[in-house]
C-alpha atoms as a PDB file:
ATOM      1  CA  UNK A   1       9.499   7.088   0.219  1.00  0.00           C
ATOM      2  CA  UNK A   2      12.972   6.604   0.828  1.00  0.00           C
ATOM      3  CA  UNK A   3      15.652   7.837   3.726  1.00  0.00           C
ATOM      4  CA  UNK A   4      12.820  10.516   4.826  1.00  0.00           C
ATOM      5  CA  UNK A   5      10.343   8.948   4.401  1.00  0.00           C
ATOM      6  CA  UNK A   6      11.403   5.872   6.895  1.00  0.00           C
ATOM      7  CA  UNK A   7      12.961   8.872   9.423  1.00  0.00           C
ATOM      8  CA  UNK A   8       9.434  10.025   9.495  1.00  0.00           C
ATOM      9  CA  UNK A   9       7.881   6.246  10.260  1.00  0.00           C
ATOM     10  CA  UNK A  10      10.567   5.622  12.966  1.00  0.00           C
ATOM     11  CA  UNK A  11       9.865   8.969  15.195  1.00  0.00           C
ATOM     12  CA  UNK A  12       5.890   9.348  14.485  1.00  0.00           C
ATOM     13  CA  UNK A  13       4.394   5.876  13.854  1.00  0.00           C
ATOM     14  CA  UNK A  14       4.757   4.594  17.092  1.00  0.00           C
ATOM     15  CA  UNK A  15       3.147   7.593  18.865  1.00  0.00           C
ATOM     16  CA  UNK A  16       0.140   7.944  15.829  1.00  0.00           C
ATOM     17  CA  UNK A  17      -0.763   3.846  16.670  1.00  0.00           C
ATOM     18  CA  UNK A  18      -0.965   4.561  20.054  1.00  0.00           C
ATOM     19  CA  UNK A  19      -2.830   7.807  20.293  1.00  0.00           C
ATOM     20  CA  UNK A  20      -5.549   5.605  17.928  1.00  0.00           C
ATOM     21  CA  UNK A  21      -5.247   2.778  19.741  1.00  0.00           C
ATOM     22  CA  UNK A  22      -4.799   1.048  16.344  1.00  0.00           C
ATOM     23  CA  UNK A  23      -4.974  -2.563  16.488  1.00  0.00           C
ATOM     24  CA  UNK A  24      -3.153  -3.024  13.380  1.00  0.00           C
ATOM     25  CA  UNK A  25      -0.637  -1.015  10.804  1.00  0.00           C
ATOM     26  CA  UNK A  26      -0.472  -1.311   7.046  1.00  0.00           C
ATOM     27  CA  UNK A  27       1.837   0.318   4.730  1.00  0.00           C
ATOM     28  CA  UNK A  28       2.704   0.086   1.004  1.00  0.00           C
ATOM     29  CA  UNK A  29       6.894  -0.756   1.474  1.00  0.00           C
ATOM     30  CA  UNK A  30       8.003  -0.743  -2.201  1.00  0.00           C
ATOM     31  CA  UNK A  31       9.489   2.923  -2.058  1.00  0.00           C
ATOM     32  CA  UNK A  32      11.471   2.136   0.867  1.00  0.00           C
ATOM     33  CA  UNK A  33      15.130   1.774  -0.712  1.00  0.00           C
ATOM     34  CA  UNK A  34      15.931   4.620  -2.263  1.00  0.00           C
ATOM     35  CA  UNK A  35      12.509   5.883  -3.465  1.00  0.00           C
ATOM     36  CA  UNK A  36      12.167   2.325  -5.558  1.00  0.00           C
ATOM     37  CA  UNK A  37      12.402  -1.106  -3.979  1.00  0.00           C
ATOM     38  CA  UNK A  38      12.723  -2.609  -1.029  1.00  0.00           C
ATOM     39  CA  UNK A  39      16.018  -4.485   0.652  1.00  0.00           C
ATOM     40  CA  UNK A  40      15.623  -7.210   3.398  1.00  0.00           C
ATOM     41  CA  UNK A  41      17.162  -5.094   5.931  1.00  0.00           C
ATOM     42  CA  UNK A  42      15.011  -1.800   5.512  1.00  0.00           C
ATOM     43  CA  UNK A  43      12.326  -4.303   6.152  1.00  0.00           C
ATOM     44  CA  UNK A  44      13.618  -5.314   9.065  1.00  0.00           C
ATOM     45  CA  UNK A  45      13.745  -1.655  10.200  1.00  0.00           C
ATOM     46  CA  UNK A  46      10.383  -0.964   9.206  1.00  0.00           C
ATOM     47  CA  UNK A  47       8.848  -3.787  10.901  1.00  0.00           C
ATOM     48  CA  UNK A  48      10.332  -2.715  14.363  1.00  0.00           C
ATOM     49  CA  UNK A  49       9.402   0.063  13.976  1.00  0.00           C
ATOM     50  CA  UNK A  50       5.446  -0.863  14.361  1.00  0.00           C
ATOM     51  CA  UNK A  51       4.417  -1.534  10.849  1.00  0.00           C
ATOM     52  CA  UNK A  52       2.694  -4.701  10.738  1.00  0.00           C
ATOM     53  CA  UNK A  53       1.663  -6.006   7.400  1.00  0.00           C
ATOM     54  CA  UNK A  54       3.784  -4.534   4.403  1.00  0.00           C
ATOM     55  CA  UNK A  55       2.088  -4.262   0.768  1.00  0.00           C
ATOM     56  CA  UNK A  56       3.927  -3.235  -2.235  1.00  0.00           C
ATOM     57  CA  UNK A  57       3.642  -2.600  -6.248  1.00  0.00           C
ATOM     58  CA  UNK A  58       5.562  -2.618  -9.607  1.00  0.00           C
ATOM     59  CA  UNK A  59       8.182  -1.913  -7.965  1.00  0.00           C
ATOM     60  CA  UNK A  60       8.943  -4.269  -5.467  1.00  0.00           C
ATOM     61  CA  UNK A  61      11.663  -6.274  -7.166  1.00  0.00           C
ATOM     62  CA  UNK A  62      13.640  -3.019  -8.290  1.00  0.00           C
ATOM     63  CA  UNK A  63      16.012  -3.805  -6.060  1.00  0.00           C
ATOM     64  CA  UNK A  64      17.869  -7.624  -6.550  1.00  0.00           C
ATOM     65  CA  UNK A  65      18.237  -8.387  -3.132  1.00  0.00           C
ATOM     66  CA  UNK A  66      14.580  -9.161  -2.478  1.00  0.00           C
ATOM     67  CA  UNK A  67      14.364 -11.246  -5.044  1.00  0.00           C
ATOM     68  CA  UNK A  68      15.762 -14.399  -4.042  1.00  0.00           C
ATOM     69  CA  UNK A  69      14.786 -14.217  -0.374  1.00  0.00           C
ATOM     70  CA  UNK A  70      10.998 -12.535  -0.359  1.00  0.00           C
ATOM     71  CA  UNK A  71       9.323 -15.890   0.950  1.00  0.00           C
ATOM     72  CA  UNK A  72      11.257 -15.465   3.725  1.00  0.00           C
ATOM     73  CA  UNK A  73       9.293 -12.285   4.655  1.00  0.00           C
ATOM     74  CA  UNK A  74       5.820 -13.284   4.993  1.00  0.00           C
ATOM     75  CA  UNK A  75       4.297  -9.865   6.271  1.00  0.00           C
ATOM     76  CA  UNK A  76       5.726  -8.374   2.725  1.00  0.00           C
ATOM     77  CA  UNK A  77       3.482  -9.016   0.264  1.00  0.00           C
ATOM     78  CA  UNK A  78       3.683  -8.421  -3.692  1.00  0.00           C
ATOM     79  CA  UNK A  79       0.522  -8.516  -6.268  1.00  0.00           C
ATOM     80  CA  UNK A  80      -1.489 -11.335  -6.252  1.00  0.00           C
ATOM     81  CA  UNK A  81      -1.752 -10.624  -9.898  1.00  0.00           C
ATOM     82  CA  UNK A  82       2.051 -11.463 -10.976  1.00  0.00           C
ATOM     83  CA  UNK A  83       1.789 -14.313 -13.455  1.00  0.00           C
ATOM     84  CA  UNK A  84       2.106 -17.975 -11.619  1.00  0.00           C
ATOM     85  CA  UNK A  85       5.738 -18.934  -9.986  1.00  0.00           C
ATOM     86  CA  UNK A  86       6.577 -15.637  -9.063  1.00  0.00           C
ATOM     87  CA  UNK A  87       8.240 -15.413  -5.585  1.00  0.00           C
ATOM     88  CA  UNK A  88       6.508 -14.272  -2.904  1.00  0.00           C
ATOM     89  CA  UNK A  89       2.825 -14.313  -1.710  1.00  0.00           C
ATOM     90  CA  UNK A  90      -0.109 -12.222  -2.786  1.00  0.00           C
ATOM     91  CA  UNK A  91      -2.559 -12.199   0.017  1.00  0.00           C
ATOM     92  CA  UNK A  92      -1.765 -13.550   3.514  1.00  0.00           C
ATOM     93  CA  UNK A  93      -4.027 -13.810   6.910  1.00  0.00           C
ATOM     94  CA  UNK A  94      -2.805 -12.018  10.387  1.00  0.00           C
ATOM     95  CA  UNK A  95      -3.964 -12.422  13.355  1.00  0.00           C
ATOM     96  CA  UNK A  96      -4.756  -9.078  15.527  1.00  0.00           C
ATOM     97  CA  UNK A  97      -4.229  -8.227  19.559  1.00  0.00           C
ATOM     98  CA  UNK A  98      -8.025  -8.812  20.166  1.00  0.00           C
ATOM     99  CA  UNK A  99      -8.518 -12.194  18.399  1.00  0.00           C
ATOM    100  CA  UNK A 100      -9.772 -11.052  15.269  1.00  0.00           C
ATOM    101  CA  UNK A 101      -8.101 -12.309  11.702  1.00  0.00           C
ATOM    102  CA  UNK A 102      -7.459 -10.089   9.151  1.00  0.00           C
ATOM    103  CA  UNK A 103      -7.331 -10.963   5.543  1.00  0.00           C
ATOM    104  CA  UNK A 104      -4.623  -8.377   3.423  1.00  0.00           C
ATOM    105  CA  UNK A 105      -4.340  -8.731  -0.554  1.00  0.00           C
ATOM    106  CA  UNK A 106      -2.231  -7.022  -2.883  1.00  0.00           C
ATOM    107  CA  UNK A 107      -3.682  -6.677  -6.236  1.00  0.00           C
ATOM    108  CA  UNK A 108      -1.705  -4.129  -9.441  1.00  0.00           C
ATOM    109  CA  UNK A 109      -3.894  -2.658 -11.659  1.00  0.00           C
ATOM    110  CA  UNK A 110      -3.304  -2.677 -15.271  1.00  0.00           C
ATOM    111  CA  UNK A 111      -3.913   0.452 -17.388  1.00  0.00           C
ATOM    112  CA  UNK A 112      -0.852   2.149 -17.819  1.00  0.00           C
ATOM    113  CA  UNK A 113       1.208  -0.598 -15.951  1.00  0.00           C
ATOM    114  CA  UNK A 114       3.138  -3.622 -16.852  1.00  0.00           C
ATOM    115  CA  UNK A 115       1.665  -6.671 -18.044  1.00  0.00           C
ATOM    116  CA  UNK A 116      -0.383  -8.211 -14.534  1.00  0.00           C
ATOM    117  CA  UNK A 117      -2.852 -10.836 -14.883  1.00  0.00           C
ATOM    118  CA  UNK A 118      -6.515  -9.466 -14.436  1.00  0.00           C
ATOM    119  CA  UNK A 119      -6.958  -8.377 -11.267  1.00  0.00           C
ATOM    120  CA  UNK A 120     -10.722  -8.472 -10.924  1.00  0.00           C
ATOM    121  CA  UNK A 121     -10.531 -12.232 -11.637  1.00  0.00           C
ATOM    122  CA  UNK A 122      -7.934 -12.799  -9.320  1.00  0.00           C
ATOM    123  CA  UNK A 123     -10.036 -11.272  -6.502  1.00  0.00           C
ATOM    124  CA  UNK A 124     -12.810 -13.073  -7.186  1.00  0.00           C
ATOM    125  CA  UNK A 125     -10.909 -15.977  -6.477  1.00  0.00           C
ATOM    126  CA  UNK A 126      -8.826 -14.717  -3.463  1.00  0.00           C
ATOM    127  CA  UNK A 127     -11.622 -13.292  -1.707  1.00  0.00           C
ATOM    128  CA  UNK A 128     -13.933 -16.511  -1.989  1.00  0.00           C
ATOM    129  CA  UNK A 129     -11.072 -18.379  -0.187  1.00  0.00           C
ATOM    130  CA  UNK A 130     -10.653 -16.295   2.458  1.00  0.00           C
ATOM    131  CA  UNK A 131     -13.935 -15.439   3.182  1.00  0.00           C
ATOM    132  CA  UNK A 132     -13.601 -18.500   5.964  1.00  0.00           C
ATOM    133  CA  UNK A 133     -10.241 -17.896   6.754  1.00  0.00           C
ATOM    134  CA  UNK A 134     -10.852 -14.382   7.908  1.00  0.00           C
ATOM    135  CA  UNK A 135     -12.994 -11.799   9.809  1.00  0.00           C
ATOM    136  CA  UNK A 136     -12.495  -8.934   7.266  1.00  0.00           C
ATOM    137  CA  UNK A 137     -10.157  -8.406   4.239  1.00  0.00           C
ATOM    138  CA  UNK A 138      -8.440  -5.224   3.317  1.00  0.00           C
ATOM    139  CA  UNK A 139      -7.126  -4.877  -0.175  1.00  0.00           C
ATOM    140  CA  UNK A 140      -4.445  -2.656  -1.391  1.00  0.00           C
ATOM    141  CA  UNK A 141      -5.312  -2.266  -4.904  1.00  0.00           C
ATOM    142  CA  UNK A 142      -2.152  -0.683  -6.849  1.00  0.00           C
ATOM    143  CA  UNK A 143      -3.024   1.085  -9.636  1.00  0.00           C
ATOM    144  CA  UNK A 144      -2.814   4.273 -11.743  1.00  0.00           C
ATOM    145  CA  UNK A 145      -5.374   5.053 -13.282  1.00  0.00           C
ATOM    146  CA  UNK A 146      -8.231   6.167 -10.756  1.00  0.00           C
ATOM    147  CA  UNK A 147     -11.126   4.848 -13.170  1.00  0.00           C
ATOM    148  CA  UNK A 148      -9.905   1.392 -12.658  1.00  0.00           C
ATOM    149  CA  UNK A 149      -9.416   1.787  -9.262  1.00  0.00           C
ATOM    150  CA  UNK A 150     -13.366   2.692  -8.821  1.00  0.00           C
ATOM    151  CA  UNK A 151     -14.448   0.371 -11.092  1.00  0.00           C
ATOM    152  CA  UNK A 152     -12.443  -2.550  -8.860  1.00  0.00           C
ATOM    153  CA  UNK A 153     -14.008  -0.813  -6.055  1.00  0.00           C
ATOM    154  CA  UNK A 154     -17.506  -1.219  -7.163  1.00  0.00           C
ATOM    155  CA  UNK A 155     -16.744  -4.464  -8.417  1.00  0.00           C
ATOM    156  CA  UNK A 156     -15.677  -6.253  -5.028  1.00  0.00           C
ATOM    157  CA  UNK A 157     -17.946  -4.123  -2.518  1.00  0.00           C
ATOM    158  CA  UNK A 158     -19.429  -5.956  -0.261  1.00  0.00           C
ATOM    159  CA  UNK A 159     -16.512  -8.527  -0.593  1.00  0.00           C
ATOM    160  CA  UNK A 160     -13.855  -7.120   2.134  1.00  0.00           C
ATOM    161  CA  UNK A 161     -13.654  -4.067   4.215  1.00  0.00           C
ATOM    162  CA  UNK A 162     -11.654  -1.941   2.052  1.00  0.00           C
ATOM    163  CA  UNK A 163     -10.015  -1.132  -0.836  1.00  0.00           C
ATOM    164  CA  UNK A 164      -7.237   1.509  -0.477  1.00  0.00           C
ATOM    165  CA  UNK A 165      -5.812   2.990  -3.890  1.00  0.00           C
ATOM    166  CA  UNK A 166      -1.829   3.197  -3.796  1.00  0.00           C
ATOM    167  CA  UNK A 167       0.932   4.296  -6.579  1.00  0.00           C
ATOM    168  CA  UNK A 168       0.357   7.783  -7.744  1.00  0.00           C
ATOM    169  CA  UNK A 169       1.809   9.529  -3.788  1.00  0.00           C
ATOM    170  CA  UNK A 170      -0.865  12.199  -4.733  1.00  0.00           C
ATOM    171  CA  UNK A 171      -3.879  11.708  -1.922  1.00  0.00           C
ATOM    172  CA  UNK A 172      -7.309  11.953  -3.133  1.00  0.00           C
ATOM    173  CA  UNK A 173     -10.119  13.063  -1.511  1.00  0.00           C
ATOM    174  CA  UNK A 174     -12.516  10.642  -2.161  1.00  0.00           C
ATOM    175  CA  UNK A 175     -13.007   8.903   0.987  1.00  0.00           C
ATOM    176  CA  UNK A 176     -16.793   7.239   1.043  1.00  0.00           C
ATOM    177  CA  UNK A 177     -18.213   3.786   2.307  1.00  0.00           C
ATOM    178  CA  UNK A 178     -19.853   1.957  -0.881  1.00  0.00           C
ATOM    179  CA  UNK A 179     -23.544   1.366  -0.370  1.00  0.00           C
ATOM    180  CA  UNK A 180     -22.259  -2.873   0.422  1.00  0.00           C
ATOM    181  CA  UNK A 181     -20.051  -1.616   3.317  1.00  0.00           C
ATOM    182  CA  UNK A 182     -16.328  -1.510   1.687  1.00  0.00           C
ATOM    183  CA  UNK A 183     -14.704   1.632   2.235  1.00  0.00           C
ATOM    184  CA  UNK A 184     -12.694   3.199  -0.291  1.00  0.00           C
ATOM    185  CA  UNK A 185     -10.388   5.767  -1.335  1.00  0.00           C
ATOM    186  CA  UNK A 186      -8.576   6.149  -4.872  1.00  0.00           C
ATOM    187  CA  UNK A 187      -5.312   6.735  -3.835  1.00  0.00           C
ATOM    188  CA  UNK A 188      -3.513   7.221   0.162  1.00  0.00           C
ATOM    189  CA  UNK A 189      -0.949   9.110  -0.909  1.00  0.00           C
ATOM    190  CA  UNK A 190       2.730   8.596   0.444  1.00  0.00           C
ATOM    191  CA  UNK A 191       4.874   8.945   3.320  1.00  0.00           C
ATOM    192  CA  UNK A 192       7.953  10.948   2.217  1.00  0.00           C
ATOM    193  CA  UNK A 193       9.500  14.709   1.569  1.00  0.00           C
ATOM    194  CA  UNK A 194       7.485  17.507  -0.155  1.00  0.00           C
ATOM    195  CA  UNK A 195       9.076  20.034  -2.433  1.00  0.00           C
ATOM    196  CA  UNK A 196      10.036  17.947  -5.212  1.00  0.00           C
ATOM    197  CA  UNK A 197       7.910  16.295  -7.534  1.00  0.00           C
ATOM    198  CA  UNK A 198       6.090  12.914  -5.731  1.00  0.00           C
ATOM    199  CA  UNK A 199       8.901  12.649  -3.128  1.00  0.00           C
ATOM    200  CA  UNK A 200      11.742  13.489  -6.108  1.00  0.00           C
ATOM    201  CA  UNK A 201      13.871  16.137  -6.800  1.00  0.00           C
ATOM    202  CA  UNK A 202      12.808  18.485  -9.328  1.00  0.00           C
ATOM    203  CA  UNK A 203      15.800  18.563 -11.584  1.00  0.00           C
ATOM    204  CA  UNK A 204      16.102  15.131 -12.875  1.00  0.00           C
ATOM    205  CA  UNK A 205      12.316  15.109 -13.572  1.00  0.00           C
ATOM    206  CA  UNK A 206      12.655  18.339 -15.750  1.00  0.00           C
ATOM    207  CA  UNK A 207      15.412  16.963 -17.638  1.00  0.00           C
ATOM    208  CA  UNK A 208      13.113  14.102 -18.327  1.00  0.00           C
ATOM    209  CA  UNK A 209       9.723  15.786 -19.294  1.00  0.00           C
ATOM    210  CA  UNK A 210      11.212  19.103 -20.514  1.00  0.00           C
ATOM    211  CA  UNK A 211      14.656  18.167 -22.156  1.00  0.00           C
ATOM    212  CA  UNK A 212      13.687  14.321 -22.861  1.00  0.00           C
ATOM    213  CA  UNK A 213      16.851  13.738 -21.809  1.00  0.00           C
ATOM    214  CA  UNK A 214      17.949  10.479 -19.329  1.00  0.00           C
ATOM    215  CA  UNK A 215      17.988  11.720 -16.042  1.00  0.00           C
ATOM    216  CA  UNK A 216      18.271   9.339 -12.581  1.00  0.00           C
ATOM    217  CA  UNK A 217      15.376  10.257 -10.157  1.00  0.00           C
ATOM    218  CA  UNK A 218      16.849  11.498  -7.381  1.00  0.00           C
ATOM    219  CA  UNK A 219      14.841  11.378  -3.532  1.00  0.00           C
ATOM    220  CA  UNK A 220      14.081  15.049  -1.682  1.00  0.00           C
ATOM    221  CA  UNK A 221      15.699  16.147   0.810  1.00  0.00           C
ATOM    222  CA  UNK A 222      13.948  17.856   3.574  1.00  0.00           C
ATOM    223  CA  UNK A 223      10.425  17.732   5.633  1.00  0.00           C
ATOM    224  CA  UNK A 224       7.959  14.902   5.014  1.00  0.00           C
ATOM    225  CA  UNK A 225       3.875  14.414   5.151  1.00  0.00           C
ATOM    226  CA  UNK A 226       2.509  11.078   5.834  1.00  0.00           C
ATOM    227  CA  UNK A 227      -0.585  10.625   4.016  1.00  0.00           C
ATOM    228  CA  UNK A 228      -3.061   7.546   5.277  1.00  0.00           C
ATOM    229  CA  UNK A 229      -6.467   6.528   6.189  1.00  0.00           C
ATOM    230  CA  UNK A 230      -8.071   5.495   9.678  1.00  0.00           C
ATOM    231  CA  UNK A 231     -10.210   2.306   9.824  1.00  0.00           C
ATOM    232  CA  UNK A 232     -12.751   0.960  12.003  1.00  0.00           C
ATOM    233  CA  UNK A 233     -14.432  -2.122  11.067  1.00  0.00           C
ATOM    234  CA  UNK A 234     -17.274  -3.945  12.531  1.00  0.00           C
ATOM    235  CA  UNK A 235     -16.120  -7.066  14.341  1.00  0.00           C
ATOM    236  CA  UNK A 236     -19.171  -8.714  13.534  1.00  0.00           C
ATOM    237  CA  UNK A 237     -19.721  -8.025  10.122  1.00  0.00           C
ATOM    238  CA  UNK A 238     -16.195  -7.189   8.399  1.00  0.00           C
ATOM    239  CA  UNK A 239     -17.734  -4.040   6.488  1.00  0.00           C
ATOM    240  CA  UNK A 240     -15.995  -0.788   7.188  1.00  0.00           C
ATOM    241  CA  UNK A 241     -18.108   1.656   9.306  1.00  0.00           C
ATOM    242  CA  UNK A 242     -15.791   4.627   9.058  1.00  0.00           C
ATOM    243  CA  UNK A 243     -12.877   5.836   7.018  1.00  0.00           C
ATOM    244  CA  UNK A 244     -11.119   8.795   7.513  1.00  0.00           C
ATOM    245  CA  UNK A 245      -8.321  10.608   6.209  1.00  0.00           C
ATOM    246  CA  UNK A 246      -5.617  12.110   7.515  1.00  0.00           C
ATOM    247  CA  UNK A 247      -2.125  14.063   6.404  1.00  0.00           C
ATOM    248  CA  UNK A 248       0.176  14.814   9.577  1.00  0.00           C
ATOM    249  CA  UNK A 249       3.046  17.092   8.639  1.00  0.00           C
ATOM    250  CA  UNK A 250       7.188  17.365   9.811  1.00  0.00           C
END
């Protein structure tokens, strides 16, 4: 979530993948520039900075320059569920230190969100493709409202390893493995400054919902969390057989 929250990423992540010994780093990128968007050369920066696979959301176009040159980024990825011909890819395939290939798919959800085609369909026909292409499939399933992310849940266990709720920065506490071996959680959280409201300064968000008055959202200053979840998944299966939670503070 903006400046702070990529400060944070560039002086902790390295150390955190380590002490795990993770094989492999995901984070949602579409807060990145300026608390909405992303910009090819904070990618770049994130990237080397040991984040390995970028997902994203509604937001990931807010900001023009990525526009006309995300197919050029093939570890960013934006929903699958954007209507056909929009640029950029959905759902890509990585290969890990140990051998392994790992499937990654960005789906948006749709209550309370702008018009995306149905994401339950469109997983059933991602997943079915990649279920050769890949050893296990994590999905990053965008979404507000945390009924539809369970329901999607549900709905694809047993299909991929996990499903890990993004959009609302609020972690839940909902961690579980589904009785067909996909772990889920409703919603990670974020990666940027606390004392505002969701990474934002107060003001301009009480000039909105008190005043209704137009206000710009504004970034906080000051100390970050990073909200995220620990994976391990069986080699030989692709089902998740633990998921935990952390929240490491400045």
């Amino acid at each position: 979530m903006g400046r702070p929250g990529r400060t944070f990423l560039r002086e902790r992540l390295g150390g955190m993948a380590r002490d795990w010994r993770a094989d492999v780093t995901v984070a949602n990128l579409e807060n990145i520039a300026g608390g909405t968007g992303v910009t090819p050369e904070l990618l770049g920066d994130v990237f080397r900075w040991g984040v390995d696979v970028g997902t994203s959301g509604n937001h990931v176009f807010d900001k023009k320059e990525i526009l006309p040159v995300i197919d050029e980024y093939p570890r960013l990825l934006r929903p699958a569920n954007y209507p056909p011909g929009t640029p950029g890819r959905g759902y890509a395939v990585f290969p890990l230190p140990r051998g392994q290939r790992l499937g990654v798919v960005n789906l948006c959800g749709r209550i309370y969100m702008d018009a995306f085609d149905c994401p339950f369909r469109r997983a059933d026909d991602i997943l079915e493709g990649l279920a050769s292409e890949c050893d296990a499939v994590i999905v990053d399933f965008h979404a507000e409202a945390t009924a539809e992310k369970e329901a999607f849940a549900r709905y694809v266990d047993g299909r991929c390893a996990a499903v890990i709720g993004t959009h609302t920065h609020v972690p839940t506490a909902d961690e579980t493995i589904l009785p067909g071996g996909t772990a889920f959680i409703t919603d990670i959280g974020m990666c940027g400054p606390v004392g505002g409201v969701i990474g934002t300064r107060l003001e301009p968000v009480l000039t909105r919902v008190v005043g209704k008055l137009p206000a710009r959202f504004e970034v906080q200053k000051g100390p970050c969390r990073c909200d995220g979840v620990f994976l391990i998944i069986d080699d030989e299966t692709g089902s998740a057989l633990s998921i935990r939670r952390f929240q490491v503070f400045e």
